[in-house]
Protein backbone atom coordinates (compact mmCIF):
# COMPACT_ATOMS: atom_id res chain seq x y z
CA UNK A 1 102.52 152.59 52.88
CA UNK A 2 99.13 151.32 53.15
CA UNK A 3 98.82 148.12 50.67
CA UNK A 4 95.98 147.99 48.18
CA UNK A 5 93.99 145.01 47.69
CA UNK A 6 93.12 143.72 44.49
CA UNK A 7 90.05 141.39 43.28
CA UNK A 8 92.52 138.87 42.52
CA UNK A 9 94.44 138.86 45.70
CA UNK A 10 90.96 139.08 47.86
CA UNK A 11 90.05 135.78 45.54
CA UNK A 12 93.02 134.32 46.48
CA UNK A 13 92.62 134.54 49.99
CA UNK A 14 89.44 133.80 50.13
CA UNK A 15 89.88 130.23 48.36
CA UNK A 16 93.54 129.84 50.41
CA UNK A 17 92.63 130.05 54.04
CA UNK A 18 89.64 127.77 54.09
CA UNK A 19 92.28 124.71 54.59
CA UNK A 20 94.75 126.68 56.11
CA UNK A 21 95.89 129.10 59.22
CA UNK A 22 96.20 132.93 58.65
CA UNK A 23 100.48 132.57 58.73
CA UNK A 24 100.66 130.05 56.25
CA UNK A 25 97.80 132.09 53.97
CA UNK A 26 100.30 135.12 54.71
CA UNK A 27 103.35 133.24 53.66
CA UNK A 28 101.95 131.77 50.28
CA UNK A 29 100.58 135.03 49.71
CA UNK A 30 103.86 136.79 50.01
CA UNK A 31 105.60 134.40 47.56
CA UNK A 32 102.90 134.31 44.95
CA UNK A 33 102.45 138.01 44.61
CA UNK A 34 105.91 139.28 46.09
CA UNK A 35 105.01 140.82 49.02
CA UNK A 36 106.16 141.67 52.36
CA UNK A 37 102.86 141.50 54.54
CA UNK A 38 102.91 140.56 58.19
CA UNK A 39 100.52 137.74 59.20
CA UNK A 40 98.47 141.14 61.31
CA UNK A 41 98.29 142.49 57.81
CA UNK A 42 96.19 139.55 55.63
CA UNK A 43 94.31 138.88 58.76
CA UNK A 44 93.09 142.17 59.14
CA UNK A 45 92.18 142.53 55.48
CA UNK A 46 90.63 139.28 55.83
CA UNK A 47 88.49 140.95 58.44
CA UNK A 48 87.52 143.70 56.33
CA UNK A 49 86.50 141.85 53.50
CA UNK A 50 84.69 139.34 55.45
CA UNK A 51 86.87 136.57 54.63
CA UNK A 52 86.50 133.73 56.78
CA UNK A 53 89.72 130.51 57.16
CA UNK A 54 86.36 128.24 58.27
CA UNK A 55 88.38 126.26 60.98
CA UNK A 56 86.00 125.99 64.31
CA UNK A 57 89.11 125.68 66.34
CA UNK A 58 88.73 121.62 67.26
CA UNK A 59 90.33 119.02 65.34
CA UNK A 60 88.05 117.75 62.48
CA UNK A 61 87.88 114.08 61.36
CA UNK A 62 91.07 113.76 59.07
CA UNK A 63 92.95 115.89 60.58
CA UNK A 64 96.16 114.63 62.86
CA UNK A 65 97.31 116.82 65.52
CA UNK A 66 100.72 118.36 65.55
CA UNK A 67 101.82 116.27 69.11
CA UNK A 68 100.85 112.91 67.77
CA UNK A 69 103.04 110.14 68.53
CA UNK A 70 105.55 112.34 70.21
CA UNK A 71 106.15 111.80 74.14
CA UNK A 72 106.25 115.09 76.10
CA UNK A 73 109.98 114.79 77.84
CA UNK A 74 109.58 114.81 81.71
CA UNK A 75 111.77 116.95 84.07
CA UNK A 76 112.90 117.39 87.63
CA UNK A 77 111.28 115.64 89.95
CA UNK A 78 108.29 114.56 87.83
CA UNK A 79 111.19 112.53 85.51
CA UNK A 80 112.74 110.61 89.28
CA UNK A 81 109.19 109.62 90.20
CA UNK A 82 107.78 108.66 86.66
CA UNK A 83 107.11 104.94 86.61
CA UNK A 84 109.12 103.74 83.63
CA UNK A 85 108.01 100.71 81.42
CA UNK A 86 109.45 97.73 82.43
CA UNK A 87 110.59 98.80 85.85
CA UNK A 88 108.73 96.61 88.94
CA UNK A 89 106.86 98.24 91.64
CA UNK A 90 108.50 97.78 94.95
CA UNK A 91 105.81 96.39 96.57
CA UNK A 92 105.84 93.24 93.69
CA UNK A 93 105.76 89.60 94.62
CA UNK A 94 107.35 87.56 92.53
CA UNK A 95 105.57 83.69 91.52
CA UNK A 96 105.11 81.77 94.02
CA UNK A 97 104.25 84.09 97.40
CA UNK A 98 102.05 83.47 99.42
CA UNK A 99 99.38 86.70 100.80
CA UNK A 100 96.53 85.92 103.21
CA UNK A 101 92.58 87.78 102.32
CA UNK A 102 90.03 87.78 104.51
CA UNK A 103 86.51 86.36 102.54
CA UNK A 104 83.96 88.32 100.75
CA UNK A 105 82.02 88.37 104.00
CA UNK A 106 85.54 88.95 106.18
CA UNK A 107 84.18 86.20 108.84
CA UNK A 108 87.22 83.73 107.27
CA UNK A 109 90.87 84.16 106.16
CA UNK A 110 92.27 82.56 103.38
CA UNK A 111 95.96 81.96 102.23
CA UNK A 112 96.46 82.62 98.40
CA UNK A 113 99.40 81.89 96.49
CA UNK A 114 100.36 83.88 93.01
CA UNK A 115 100.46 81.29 90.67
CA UNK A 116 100.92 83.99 87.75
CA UNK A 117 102.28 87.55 86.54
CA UNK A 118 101.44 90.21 86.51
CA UNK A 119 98.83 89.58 89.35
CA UNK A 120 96.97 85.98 89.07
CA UNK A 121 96.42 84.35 92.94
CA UNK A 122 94.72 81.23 93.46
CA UNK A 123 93.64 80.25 96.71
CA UNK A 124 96.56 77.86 97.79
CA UNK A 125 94.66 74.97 99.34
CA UNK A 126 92.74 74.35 95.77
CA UNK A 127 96.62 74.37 94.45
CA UNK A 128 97.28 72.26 97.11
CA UNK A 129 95.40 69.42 96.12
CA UNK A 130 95.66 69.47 92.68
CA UNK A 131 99.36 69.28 93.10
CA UNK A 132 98.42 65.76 94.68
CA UNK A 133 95.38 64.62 92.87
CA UNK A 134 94.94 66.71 89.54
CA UNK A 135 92.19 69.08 88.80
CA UNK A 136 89.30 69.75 91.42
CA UNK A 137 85.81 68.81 88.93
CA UNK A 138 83.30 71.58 88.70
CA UNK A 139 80.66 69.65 91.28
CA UNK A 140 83.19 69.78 93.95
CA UNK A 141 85.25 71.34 96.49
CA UNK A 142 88.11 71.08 98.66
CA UNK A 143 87.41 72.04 102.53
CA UNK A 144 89.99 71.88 105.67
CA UNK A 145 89.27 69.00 108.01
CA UNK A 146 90.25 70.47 111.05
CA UNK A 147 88.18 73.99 110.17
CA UNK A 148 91.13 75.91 110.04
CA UNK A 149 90.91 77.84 106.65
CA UNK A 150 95.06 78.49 107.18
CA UNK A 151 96.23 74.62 107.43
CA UNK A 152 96.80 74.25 103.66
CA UNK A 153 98.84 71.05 104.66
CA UNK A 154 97.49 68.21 102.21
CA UNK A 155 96.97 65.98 105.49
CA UNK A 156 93.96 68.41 105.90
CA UNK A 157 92.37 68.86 102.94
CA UNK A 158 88.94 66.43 101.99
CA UNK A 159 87.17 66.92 98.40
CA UNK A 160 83.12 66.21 98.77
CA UNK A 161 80.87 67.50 96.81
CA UNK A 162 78.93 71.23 96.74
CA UNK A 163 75.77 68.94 98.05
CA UNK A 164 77.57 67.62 100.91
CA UNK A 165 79.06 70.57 101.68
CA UNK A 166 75.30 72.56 101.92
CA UNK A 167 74.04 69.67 104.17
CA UNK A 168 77.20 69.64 106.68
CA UNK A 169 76.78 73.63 106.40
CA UNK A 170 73.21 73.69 106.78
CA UNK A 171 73.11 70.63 109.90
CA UNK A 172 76.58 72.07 111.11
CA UNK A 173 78.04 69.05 110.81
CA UNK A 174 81.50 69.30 111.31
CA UNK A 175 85.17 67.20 111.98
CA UNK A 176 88.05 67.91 113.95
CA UNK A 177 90.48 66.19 111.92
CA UNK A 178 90.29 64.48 108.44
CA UNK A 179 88.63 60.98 109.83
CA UNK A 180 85.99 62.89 111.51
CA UNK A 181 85.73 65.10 108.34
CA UNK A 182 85.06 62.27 106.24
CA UNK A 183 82.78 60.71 108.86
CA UNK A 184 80.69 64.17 108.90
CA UNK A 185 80.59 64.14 104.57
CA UNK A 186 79.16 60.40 104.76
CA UNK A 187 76.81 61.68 106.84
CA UNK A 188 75.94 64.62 104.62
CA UNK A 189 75.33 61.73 101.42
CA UNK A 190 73.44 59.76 103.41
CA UNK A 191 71.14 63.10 104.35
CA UNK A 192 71.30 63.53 100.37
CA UNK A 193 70.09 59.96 99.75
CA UNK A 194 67.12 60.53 102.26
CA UNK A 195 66.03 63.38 100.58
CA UNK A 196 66.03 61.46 97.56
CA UNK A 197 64.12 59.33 98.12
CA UNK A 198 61.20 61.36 99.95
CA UNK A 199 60.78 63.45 97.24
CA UNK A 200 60.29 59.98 95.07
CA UNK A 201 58.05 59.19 97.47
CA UNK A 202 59.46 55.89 98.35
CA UNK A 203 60.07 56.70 102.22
């Protein structure tokens, strides 16, 4: 038997389903005026009468999605693979190794030691020193007497400054070993001093 709608039930819906779904409209309406309607049944009157639940089908501000905060369970082989929280990768190094990079420009290799987790390297000859002599200051920078960028050894390190190390780069002033290194960074000061005094006009 067909069902026939009255004003006030047409009222109803049309004030109910603005702010709600077509099966909860069809439930309330089925308790309030003791029906037995099928969800097909109110929407298709709701058709009919022109009756509109004004939901666009996207989430609107306010509104919090059924899902939130609940974690989809993972199965078969998906679950085996899944990286879990807290588990390591196997390819992590643990505090302490040692890796070697080639430069920016790849013409050098460097050796870098992780000093920190997750992933924090420094470059191990800068660590080197300053396990020896305390921080390296901003103006200046540890290079390898013997030009070997892999002998880390302390016995081959030499701290001049960025200066000296433009003029022995720029001259190609070099050392074989950490007398001749210092020999070659005196000579780059002395360069500096030259300069100096040029530009003050006093040579």
């Amino acid at each position: 038997m067909q069902h026939k709608w009255t004003e006030k039930e047409k009222e109803f819906l049309r004030g109910y389903v603005t702010s709600h779904t077509w099966k909860e409209a069809a439930e309330e309406f089925n308790r309030r005026f003791g029906c037995d309607l099928q969800e097909e049944v109110i929407r298709g009157a709701g058709k009919r009468y022109g009756i509109k639940t004004g939901r666009t089908g996207r989430f609107e501000k306010g509104i919090i999605p059924a899902n939130k905060g609940k974690h989809t369970e993972t199965k078969g082989r998906m679950a085996e693979t899944q990286f879990k929280k807290g588990q390591m990768p196997k390819n992590h190094l643990p505090v302490g190794s040692v890796r070697v990079r080639r430069s920016h420009k790849g013409k050098k290799s460097y050796v870098y030691e992780k000093v920190a987790e997750p992933n924090k390297w420094r470059m191990k000859h800068v660590l080197e020193w300053e396990r020896h002599f305390g921080e390296v200051p901003k103006d200046k920078i540890v290079v390898f007497a013997d030009g070997d960028t892999m002998n880390t050894d302390i016995s081959n390190l030499l701290i001049i400054s960025r200066q000296q190390h433009a003029i022995m780069n720029r001259w190609n002033i070099k050392g074989c070993d950490k007398d001749h290194a210092q020999v070659a960074a005196n000579i780059a000061s002395l360069k500096l001093q030259i300069s100096k005094r040029k530009r003050k006009g006093k040579i």
